[in-house]
C-alpha atoms as a PDB file:
ATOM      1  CA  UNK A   1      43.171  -0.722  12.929  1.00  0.00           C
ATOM      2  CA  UNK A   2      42.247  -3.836  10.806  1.00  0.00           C
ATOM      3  CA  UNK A   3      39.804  -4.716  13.093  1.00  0.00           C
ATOM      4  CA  UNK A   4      38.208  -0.767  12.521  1.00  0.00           C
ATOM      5  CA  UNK A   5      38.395  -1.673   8.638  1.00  0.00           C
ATOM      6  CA  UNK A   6      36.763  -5.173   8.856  1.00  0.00           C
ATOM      7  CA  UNK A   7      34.011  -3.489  10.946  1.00  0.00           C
ATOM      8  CA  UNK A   8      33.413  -0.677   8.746  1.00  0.00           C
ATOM      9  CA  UNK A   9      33.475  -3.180   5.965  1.00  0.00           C
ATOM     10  CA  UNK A  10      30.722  -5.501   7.765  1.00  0.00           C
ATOM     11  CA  UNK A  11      28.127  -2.181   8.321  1.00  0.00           C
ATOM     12  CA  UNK A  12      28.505  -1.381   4.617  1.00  0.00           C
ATOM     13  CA  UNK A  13      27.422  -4.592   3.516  1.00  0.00           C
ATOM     14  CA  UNK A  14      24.465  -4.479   6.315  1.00  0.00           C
ATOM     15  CA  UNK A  15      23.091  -1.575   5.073  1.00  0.00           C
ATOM     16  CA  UNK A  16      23.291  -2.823   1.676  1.00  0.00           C
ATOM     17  CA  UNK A  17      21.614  -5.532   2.301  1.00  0.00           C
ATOM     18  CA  UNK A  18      19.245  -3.814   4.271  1.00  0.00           C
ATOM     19  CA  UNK A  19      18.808  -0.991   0.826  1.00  0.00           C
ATOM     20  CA  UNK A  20      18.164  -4.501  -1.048  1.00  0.00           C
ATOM     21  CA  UNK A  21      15.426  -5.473   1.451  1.00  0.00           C
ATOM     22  CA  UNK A  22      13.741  -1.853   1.593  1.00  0.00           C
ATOM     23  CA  UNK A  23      13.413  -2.087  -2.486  1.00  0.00           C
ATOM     24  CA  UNK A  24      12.517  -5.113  -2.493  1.00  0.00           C
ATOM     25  CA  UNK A  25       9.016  -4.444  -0.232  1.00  0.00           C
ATOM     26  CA  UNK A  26       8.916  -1.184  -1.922  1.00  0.00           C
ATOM     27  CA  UNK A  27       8.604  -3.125  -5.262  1.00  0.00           C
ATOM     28  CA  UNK A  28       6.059  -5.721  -3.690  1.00  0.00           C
ATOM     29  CA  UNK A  29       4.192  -2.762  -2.722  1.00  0.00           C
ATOM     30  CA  UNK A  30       3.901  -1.036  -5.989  1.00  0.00           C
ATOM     31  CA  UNK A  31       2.589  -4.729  -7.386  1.00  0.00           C
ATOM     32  CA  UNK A  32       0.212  -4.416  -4.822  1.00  0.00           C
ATOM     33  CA  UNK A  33      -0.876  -0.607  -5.646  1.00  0.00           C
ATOM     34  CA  UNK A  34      -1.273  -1.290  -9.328  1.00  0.00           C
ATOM     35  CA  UNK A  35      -3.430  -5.052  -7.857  1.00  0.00           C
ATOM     36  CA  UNK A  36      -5.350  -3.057  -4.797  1.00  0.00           C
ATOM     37  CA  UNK A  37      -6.324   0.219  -6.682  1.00  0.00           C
ATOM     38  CA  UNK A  38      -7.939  -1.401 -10.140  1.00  0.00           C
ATOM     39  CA  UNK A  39      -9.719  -4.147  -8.077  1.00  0.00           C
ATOM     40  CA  UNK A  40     -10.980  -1.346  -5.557  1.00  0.00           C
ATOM     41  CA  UNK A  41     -13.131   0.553  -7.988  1.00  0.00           C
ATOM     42  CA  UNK A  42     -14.405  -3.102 -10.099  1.00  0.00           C
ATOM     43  CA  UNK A  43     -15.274  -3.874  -6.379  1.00  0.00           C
ATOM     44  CA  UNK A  44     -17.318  -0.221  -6.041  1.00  0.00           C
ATOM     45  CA  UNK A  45     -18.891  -1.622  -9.442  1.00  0.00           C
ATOM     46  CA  UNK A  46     -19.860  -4.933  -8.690  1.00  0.00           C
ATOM     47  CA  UNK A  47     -21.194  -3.734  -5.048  1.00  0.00           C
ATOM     48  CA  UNK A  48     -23.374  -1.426  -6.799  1.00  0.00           C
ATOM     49  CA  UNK A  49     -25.099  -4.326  -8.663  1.00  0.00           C
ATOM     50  CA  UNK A  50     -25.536  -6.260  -5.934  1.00  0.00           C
ATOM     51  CA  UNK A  51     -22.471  -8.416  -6.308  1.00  0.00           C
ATOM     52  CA  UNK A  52     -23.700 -10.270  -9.606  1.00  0.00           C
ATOM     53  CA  UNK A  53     -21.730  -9.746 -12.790  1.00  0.00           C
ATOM     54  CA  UNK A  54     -23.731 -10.415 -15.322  1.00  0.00           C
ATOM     55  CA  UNK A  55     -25.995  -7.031 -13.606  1.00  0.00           C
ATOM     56  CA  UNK A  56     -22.983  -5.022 -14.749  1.00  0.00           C
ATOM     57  CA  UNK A  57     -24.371  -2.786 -17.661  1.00  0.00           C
ATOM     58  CA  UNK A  58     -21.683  -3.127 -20.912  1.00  0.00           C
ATOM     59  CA  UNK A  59     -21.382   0.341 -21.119  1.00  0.00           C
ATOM     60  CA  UNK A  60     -20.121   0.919 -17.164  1.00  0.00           C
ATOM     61  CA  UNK A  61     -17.788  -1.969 -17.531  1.00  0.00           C
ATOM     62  CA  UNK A  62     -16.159  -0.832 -20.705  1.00  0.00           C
ATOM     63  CA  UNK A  63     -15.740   2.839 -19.290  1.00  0.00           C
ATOM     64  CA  UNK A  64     -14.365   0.746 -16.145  1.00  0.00           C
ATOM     65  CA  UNK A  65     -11.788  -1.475 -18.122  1.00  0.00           C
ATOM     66  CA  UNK A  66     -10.906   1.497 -20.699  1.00  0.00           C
ATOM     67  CA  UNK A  67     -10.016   3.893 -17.993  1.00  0.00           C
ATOM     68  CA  UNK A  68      -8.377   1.578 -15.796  1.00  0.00           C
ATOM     69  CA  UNK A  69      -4.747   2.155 -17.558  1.00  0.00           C
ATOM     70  CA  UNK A  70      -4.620   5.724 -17.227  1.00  0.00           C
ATOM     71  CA  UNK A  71      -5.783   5.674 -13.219  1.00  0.00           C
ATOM     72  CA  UNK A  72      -3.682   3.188 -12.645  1.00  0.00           C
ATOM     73  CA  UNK A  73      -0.355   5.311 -14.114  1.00  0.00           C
ATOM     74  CA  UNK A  74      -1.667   8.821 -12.489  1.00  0.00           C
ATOM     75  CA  UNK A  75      -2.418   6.707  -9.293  1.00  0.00           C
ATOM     76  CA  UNK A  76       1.520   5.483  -9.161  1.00  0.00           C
ATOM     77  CA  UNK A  77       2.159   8.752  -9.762  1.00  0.00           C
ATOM     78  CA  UNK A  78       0.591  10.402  -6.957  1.00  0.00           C
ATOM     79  CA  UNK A  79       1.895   7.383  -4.448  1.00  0.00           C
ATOM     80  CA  UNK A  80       5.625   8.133  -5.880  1.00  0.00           C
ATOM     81  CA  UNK A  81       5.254  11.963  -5.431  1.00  0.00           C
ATOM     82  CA  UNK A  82       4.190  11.425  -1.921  1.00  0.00           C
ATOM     83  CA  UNK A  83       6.974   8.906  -1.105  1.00  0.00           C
ATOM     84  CA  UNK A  84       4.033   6.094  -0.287  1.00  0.00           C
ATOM     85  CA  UNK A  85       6.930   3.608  -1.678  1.00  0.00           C
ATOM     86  CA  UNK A  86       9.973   5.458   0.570  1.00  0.00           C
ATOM     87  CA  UNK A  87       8.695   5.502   3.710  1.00  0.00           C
ATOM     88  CA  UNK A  88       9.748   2.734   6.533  1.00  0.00           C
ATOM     89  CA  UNK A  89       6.459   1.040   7.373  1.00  0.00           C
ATOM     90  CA  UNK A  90       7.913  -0.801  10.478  1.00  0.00           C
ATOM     91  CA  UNK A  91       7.470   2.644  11.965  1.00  0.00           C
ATOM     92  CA  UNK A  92       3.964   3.751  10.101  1.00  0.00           C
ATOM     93  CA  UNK A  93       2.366   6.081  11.816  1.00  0.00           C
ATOM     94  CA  UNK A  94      -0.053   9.171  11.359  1.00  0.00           C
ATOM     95  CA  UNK A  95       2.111  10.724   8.826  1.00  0.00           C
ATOM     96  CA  UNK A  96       2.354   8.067   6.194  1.00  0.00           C
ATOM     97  CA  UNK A  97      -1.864   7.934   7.482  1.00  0.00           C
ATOM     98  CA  UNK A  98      -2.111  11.530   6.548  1.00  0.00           C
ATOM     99  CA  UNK A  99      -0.256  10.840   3.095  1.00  0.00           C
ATOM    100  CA  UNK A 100      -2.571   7.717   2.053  1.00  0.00           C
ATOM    101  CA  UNK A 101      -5.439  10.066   2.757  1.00  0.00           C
ATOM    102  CA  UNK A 102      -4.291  12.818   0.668  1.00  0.00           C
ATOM    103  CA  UNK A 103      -2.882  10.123  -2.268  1.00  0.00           C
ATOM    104  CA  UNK A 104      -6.666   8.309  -2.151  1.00  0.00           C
ATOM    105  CA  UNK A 105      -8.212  11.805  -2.353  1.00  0.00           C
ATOM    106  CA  UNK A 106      -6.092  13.177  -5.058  1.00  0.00           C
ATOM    107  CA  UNK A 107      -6.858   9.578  -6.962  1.00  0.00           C
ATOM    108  CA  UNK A 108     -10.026   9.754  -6.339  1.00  0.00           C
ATOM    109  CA  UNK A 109     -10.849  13.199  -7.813  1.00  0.00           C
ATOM    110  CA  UNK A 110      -9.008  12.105 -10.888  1.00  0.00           C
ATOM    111  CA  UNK A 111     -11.454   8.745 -11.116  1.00  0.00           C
ATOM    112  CA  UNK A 112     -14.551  10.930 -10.938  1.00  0.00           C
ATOM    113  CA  UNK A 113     -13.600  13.713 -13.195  1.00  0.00           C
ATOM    114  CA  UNK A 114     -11.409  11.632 -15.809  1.00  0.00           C
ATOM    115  CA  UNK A 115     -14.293   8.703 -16.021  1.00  0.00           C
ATOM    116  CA  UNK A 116     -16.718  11.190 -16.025  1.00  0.00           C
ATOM    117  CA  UNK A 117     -15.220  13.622 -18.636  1.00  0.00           C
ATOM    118  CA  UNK A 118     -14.022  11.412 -21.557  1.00  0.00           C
ATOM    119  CA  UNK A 119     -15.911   8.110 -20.795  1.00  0.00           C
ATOM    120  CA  UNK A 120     -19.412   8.366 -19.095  1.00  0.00           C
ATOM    121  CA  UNK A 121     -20.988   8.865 -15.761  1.00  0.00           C
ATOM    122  CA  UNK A 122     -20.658   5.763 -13.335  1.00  0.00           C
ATOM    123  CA  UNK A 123     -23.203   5.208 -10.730  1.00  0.00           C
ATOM    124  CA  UNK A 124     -22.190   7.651  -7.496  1.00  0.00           C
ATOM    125  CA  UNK A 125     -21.889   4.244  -5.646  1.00  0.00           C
ATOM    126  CA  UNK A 126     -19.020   3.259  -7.715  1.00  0.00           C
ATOM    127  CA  UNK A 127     -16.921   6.207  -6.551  1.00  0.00           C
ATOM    128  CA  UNK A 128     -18.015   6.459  -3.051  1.00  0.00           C
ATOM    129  CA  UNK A 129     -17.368   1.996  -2.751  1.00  0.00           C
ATOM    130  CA  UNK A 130     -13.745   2.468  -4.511  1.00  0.00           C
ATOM    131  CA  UNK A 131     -12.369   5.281  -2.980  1.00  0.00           C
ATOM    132  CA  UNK A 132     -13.382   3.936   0.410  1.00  0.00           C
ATOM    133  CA  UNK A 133     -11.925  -0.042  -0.550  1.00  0.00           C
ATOM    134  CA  UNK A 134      -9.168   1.431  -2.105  1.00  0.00           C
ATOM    135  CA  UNK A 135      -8.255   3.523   1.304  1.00  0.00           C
ATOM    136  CA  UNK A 136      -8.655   0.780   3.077  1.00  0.00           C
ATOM    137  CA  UNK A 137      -6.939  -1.731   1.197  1.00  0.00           C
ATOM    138  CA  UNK A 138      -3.484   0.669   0.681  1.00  0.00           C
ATOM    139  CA  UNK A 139      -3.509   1.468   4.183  1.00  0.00           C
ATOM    140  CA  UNK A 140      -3.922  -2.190   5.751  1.00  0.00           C
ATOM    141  CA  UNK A 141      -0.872  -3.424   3.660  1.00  0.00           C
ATOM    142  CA  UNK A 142       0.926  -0.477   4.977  1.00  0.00           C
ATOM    143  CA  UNK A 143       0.170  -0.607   8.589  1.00  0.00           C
ATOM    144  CA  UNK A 144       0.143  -4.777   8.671  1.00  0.00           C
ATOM    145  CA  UNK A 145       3.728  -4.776   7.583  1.00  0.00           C
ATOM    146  CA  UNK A 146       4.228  -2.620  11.010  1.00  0.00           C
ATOM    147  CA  UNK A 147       2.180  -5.032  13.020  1.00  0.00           C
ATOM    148  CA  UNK A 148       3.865  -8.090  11.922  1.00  0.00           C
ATOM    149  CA  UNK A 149       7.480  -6.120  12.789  1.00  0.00           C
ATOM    150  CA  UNK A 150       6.343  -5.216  15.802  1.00  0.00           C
ATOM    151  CA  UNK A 151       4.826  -8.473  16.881  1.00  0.00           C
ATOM    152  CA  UNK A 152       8.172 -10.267  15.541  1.00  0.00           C
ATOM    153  CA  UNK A 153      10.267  -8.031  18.088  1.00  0.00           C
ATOM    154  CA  UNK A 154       8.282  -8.552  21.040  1.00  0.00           C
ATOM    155  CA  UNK A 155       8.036 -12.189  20.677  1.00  0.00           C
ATOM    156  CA  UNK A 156      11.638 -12.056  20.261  1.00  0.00           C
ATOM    157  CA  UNK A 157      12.127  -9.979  23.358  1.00  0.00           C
ATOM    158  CA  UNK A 158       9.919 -12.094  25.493  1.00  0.00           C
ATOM    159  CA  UNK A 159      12.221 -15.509  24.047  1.00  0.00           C
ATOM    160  CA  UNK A 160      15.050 -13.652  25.665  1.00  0.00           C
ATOM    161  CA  UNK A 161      13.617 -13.107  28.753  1.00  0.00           C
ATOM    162  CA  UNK A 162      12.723 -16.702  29.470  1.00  0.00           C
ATOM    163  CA  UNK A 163      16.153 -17.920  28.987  1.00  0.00           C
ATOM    164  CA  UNK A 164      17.949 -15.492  31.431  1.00  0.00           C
ATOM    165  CA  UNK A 165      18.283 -16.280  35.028  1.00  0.00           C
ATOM    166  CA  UNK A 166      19.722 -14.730  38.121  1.00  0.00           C
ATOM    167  CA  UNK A 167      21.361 -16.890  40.283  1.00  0.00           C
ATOM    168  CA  UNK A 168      21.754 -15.872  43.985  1.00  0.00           C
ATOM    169  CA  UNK A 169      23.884 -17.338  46.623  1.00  0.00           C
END
């Protein structure tokens, strides 16, 4: 019976540590987001001016920098709402695909119609370049993390494997 207790005691403290690890790359993730989805669309800028900065007009950057805060809130938004921070990305898959998809074209309607409304019309390059790098940039994180777990598991499988033996005889 004490040995039931010490047992049950042991999982708790697994999973809690396991909870600690899951917020942990949930909170390195939303660092990420907030990193990833403002550099996205200054990347869909400076591609549209052939990668020189000085090219960038004033009045596009400003709009760019001024906006920024409120995409980047609505766009941490949207990922909470559709659990983009809850899910377990060692077992990504078309789901959590189908959810950055939706999130990016949500966030992207709100970067064209919100920049376009109150600030000014950007170049249709800029949206077309930062919804695209910002896709692509939220989803490789994602499926990456998966990658590396999987990798990690079969290496560790195949270590096990070359230090059995059968002996016959």
């Amino acid at each position: 019976n004490n040995d039931l207790k010490v047992m049950n005691k042991n999982t708790k403290v697994l999973r809690k540590k396991r909870l600690e690890h899951w917020k942990v790359i949930a909170l390195y993730l939303f660092f990420y987001d907030v990193i990833v989805i403002n550099l996205s669309y200054f990347l869909g800028l400076w591609l549209r001016f052939d990668l020189s900065y000085s090219l960038i007009p004033d009045i596009y950057l400003s709009s760019f920098l001024k906006f920024a805060p409120f995409y980047t809130i609505f766009t941490v938004i949207i990922f909470f709402c559709l659990h983009l921070y809850n899910s377990l990305w060692r077992f990504a898959s078309f789901s959590e695909l189908n959810r950055i998809l939706l999130a990016s074209g949500i966030t992207t309607l709100f970067q064209i119609i919100g920049i376009t409304v109150f600030l000014c019309r950007m170049p249709i390059s800029y949206y077309a370049f930062g919804a695209v790098i910002q896709f692509c940039f939220v989803t490789a994180v994602r499926f990456i993390y998966r990658y590396i777990t999987l990798e990690r598991a079969r290496r560790a499988k195949n270590l096990r494997a070359v230090h059995n033996a059968m002996i016959i005889g």
